[in-house]
C-alpha atoms as a PDB file:
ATOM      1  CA  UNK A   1      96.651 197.538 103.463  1.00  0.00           C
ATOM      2  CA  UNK A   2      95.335 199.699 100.545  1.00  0.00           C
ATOM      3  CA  UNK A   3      97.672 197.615  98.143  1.00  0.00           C
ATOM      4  CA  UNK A   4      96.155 194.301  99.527  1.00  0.00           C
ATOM      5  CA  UNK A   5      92.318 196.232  98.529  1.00  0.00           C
ATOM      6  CA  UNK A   6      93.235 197.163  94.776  1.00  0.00           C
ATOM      7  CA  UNK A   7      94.739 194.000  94.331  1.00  0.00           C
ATOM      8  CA  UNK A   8      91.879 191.896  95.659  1.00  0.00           C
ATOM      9  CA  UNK A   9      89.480 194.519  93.645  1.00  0.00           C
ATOM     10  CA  UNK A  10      91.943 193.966  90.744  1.00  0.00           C
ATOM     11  CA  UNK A  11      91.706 190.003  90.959  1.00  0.00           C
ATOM     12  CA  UNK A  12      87.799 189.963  92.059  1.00  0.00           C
ATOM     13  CA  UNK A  13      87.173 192.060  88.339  1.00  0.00           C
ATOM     14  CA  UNK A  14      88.994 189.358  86.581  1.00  0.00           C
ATOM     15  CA  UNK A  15      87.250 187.027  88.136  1.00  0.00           C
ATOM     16  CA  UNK A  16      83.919 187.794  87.103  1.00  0.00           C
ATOM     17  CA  UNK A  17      85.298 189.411  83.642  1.00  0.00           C
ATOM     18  CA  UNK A  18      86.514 185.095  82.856  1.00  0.00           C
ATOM     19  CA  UNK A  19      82.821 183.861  84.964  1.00  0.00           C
ATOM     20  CA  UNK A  20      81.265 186.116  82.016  1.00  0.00           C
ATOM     21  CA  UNK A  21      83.210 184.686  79.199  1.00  0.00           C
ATOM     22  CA  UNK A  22      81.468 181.045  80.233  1.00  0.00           C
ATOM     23  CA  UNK A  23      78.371 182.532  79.306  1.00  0.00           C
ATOM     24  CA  UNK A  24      79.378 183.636  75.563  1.00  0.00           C
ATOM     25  CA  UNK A  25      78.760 180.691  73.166  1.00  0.00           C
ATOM     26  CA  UNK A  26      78.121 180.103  69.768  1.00  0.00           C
ATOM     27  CA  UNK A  27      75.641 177.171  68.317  1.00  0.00           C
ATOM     28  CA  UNK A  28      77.935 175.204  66.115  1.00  0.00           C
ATOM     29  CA  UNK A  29      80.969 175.459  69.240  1.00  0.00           C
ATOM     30  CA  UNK A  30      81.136 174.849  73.149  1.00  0.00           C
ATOM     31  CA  UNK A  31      84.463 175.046  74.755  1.00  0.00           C
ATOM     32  CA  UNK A  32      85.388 172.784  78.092  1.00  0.00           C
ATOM     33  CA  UNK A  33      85.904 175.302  81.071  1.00  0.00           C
ATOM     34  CA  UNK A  34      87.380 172.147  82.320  1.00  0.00           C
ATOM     35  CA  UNK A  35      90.152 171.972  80.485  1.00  0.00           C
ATOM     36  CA  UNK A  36      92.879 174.766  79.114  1.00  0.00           C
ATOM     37  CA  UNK A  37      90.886 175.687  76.188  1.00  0.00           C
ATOM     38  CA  UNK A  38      89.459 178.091  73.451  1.00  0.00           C
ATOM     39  CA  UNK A  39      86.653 179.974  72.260  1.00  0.00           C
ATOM     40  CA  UNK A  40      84.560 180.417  75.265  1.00  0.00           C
ATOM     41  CA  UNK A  41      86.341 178.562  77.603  1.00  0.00           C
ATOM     42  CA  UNK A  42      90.442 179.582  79.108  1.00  0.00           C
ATOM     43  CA  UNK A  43      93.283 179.128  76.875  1.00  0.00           C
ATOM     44  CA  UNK A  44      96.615 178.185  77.103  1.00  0.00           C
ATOM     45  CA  UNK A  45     100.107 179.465  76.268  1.00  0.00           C
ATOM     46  CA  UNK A  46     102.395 176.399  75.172  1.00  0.00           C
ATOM     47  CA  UNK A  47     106.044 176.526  75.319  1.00  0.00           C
ATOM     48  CA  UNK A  48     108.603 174.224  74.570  1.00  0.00           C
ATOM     49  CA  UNK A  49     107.977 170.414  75.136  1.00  0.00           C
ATOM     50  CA  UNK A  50     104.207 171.412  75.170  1.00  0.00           C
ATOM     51  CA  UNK A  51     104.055 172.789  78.511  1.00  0.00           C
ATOM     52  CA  UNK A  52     102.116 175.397  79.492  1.00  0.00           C
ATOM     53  CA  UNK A  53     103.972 179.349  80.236  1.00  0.00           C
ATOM     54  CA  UNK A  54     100.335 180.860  80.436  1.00  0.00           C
ATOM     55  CA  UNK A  55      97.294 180.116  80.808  1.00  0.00           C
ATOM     56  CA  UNK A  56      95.596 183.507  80.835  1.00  0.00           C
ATOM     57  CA  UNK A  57      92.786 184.241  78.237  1.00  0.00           C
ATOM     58  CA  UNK A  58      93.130 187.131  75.955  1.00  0.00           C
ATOM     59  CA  UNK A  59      97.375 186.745  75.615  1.00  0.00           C
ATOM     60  CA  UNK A  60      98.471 187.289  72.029  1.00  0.00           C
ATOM     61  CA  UNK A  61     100.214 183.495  71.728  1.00  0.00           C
ATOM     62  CA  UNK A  62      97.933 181.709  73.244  1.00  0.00           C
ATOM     63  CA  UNK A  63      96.610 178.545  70.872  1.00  0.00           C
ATOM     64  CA  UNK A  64      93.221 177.899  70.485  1.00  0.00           C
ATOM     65  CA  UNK A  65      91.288 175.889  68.267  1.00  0.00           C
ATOM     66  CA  UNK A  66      87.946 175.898  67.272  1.00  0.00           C
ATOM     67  CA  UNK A  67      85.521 173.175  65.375  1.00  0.00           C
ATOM     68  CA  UNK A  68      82.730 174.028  63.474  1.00  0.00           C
ATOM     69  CA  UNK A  69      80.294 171.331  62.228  1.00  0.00           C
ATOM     70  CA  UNK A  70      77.372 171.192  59.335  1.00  0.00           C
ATOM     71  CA  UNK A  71      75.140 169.236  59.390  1.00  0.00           C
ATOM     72  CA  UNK A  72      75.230 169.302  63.584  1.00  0.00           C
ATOM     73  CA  UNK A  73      72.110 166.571  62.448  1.00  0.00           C
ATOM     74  CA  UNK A  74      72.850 163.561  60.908  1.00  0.00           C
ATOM     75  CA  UNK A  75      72.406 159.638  60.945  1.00  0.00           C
ATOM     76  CA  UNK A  76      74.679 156.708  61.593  1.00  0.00           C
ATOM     77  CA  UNK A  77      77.674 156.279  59.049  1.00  0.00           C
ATOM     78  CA  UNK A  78      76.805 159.348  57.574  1.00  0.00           C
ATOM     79  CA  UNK A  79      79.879 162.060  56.808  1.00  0.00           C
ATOM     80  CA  UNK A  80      79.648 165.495  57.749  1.00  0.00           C
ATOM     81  CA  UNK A  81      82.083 168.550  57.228  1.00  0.00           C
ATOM     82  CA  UNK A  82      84.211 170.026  59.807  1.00  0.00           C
ATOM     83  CA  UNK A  83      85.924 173.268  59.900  1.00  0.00           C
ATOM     84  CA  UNK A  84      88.853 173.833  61.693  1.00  0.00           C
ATOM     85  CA  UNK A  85      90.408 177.298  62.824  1.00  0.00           C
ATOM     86  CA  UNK A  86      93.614 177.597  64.654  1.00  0.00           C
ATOM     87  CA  UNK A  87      95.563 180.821  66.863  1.00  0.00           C
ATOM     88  CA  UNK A  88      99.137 180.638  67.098  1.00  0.00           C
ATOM     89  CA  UNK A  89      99.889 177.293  66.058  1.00  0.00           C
ATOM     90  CA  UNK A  90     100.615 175.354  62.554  1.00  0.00           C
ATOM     91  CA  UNK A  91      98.965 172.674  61.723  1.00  0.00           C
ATOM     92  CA  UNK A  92     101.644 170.325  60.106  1.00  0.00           C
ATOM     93  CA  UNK A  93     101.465 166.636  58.909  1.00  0.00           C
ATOM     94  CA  UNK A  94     103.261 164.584  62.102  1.00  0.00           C
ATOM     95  CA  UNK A  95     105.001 162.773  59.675  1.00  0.00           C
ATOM     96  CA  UNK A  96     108.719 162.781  59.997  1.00  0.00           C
ATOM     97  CA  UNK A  97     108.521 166.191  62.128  1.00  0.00           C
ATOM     98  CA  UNK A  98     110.042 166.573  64.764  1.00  0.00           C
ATOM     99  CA  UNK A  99     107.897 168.406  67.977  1.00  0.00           C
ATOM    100  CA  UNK A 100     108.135 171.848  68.054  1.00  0.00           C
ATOM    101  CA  UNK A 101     106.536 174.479  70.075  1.00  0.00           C
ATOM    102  CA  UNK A 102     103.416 175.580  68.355  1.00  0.00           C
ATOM    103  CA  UNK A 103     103.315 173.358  65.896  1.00  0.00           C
ATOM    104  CA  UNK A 104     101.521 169.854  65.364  1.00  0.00           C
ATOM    105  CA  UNK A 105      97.951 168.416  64.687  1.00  0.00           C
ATOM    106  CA  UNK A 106      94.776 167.262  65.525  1.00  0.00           C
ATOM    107  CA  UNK A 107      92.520 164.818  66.598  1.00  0.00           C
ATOM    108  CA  UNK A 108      88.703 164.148  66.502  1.00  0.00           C
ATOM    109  CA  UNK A 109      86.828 161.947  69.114  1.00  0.00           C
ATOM    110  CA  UNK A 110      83.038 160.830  69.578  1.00  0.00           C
ATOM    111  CA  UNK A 111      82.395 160.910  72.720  1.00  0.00           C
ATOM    112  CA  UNK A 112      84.354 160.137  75.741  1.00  0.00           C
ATOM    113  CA  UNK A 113      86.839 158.748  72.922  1.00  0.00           C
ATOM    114  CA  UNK A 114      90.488 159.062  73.998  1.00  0.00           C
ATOM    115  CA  UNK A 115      93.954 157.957  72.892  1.00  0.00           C
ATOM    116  CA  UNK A 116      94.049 156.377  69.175  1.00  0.00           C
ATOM    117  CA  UNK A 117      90.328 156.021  69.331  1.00  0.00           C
ATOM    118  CA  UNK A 118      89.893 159.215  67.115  1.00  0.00           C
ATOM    119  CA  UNK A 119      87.723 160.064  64.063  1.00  0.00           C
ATOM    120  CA  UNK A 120      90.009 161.641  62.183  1.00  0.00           C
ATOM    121  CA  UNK A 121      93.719 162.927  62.459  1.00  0.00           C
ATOM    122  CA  UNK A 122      94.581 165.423  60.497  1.00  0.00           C
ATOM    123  CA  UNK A 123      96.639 168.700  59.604  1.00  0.00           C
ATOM    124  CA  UNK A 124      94.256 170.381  57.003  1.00  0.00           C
ATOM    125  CA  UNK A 125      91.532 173.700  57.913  1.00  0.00           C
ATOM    126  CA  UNK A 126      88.393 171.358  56.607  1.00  0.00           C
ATOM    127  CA  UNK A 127      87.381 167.922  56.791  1.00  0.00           C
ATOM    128  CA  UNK A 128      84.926 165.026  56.182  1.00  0.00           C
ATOM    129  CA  UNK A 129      84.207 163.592  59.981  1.00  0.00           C
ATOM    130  CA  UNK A 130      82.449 159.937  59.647  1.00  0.00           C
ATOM    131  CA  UNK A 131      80.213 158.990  61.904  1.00  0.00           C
ATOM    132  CA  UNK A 132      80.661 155.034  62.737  1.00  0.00           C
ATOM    133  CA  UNK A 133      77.502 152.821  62.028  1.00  0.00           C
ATOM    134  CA  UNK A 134      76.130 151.996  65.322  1.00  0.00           C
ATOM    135  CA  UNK A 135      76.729 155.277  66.896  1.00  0.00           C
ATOM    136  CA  UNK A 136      73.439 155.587  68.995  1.00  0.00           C
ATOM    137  CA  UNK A 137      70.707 157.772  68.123  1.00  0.00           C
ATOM    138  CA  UNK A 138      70.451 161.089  70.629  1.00  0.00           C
ATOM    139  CA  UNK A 139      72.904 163.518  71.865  1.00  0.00           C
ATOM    140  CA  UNK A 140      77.003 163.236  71.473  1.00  0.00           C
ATOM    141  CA  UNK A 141      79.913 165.283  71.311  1.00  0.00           C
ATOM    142  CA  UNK A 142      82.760 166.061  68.781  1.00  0.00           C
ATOM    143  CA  UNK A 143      85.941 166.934  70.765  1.00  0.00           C
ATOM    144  CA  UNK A 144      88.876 168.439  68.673  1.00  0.00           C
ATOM    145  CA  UNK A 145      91.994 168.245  70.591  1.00  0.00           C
ATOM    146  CA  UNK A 146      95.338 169.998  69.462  1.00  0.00           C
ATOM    147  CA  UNK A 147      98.568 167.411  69.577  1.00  0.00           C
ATOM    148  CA  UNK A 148     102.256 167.347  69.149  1.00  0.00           C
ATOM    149  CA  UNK A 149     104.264 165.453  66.123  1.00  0.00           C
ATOM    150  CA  UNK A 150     104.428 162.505  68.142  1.00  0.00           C
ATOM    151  CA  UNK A 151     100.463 162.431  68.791  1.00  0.00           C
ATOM    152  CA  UNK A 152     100.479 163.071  72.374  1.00  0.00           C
ATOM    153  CA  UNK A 153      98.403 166.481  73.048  1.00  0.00           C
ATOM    154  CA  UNK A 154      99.201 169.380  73.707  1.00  0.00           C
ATOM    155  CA  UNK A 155      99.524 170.118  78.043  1.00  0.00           C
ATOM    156  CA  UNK A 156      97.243 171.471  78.957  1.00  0.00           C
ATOM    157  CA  UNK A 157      94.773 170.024  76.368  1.00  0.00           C
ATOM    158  CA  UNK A 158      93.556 172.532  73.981  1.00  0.00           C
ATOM    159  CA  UNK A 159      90.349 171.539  72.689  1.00  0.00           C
ATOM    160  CA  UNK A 160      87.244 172.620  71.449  1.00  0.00           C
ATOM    161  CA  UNK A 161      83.545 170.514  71.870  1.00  0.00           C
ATOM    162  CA  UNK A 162      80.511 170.463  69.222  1.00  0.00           C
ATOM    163  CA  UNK A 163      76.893 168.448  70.686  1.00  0.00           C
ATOM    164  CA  UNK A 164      75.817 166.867  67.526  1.00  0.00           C
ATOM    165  CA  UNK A 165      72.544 164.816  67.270  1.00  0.00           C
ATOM    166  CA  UNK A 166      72.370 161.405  65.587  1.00  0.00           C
ATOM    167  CA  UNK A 167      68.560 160.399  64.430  1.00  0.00           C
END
């Protein structure tokens, strides 16, 4: 009975220590707690195939990613500069590579964007991000998602999200 305490006390701490982590955010960054993913949200371990081992925050190979955006203000068809940082994964061109554990790309989406509807795809740490003409002016959302050679991402997703405004 005591064990069946400390580990309900043990599991009840975590708990609350990863409901706390929801609440950390920066302005530039807000990660899904939907989805497997980094900065303030879960991450995920990825082994072989792209499948997940983990899925515990705070392990030493889980992959993250994490977008950062300037202006987060801008107009239709105007270009803005993203910044991409990456945890234990290599960003490759998918080119002729074959997929590997760890290593791949990634994609950028407007929106509720999905599949080969991205923004950019692309291997390098910083990049110009278009916004199409017509985009609506208010609120959206850049999603970076992490993806194999062969484009499909990574399972579980890991992605990061940035709220832009377009005026």
């Amino acid at each position: 009975m005591k064990q069946h305490l400390l580990f309900f006390a043990w599991l009840t701490a975590g708990l609350l220590a990863c409901a706390d982590d929801d609440h950390e955010s920066n302005s530039t960054s807000r990660a899904s707690a939907a989805t497997t993913t980094t900065g303030t949200g879960g991450t995920a371990t990825v082994g072989a195939g792209g499948s997940a081992i983990g899925g515990s925050g705070g392990s030493d190979t889980a992959i993250s990613v994490t977008l950062t955006v300037d202006p987060l203000s801008m107009s239709a068809g105007a270009t803005v500069n993203g910044t991409i940082a990456v945890e234990n994964f290599v960003l490759e061109a998918a080119v002729g590579q074959p997929n590997q554990p760890g290593h791949g790309h990634y994609h950028i989406y407007l929106d509720q964007a999905s599949g080969i509807d991205y923004l950019v795809s692309d291997e390098v740490p910083s990049v110009p991000i278009s916004i199409p003409e017509g985009t609506a002016l208010g609120m959206h959302t850049l999603r970076i998602s992490l993806g194999e050679n062969n484009h499909l991402p990574l399972n579980p997703p890991v992605e990061d999200f940035v709220d832009i405004t377009v005026q």
